[in-house]
C-alpha atoms as a PDB file:
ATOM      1  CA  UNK A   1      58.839  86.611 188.632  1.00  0.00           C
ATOM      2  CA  UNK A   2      60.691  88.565 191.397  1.00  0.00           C
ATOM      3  CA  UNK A   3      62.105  92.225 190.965  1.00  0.00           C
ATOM      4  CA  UNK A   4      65.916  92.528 190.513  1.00  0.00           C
ATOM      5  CA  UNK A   5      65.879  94.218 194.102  1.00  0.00           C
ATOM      6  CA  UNK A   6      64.377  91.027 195.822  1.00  0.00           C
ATOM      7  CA  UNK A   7      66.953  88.346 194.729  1.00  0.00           C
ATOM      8  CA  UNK A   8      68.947  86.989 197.194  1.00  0.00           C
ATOM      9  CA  UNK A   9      72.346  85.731 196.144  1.00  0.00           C
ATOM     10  CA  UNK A  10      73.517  82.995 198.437  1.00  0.00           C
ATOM     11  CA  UNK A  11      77.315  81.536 197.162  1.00  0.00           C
ATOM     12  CA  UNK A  12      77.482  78.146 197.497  1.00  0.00           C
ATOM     13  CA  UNK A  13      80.576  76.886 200.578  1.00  0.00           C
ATOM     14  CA  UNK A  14      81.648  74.289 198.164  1.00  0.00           C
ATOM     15  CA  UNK A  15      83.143  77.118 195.865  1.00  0.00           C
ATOM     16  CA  UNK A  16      87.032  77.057 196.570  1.00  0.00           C
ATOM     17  CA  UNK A  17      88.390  80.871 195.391  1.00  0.00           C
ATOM     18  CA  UNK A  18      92.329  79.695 194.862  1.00  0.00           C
ATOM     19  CA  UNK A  19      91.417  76.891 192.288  1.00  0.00           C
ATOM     20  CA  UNK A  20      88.621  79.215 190.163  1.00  0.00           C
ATOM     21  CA  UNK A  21      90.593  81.468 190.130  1.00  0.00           C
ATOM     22  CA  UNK A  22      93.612  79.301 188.789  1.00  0.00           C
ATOM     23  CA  UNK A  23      90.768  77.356 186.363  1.00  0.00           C
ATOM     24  CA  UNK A  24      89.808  80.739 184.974  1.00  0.00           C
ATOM     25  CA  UNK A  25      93.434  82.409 184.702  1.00  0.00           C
ATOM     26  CA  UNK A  26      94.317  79.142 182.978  1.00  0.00           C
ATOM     27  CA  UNK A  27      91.566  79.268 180.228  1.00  0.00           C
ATOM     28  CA  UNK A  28      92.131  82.844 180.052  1.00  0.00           C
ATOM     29  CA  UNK A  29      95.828  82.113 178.995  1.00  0.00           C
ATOM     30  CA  UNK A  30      95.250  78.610 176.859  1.00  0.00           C
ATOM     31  CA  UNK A  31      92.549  81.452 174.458  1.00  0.00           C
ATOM     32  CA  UNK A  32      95.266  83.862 174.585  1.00  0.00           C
ATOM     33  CA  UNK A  33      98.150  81.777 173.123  1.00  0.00           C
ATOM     34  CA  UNK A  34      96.078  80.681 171.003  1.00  0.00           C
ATOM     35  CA  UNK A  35      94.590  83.413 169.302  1.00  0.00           C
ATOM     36  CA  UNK A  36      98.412  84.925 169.444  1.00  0.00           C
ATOM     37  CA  UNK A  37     100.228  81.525 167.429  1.00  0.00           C
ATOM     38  CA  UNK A  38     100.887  82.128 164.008  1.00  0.00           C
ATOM     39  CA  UNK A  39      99.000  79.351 162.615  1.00  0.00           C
ATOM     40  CA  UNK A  40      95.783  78.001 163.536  1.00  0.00           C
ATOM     41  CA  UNK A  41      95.878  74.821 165.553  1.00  0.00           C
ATOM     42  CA  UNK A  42      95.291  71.382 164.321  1.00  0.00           C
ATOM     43  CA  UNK A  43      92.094  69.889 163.945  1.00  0.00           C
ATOM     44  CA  UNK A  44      91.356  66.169 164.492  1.00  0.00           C
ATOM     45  CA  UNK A  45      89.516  64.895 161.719  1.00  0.00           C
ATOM     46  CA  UNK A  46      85.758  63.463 163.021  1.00  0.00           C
ATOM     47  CA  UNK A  47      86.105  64.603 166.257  1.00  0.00           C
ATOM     48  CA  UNK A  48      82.759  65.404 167.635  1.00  0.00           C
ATOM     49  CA  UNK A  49      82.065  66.578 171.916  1.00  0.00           C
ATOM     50  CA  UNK A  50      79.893  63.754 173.537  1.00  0.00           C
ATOM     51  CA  UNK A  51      76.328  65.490 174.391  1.00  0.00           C
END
């Protein structure tokens, strides 16, 4: 393994700024309301993430 001081960090040109940054504001926000409603948000019964 390489020292810290070696790595090279090369950004990727297919990385657009404008919409991470809107992606990231936007998840930002969607936790925030959330965590601020006054009850907990619904749950779908059985719902399970595809892996």
């Amino acid at each position: 393994m390489r020292s810290p001081n070696t790595w090279r960090v090369r950004r990727p040109a297919s990385i657009h700024d404008a919409t991470l940054t809107r992606m990231t504001q936007w998840l930002y926000l969607t936790g925030w309301f959330v965590a601020q409603a006054d009850r907990r948000p619904s749950v779908i019964p059985g719902f399970r993430l595809e892996r």
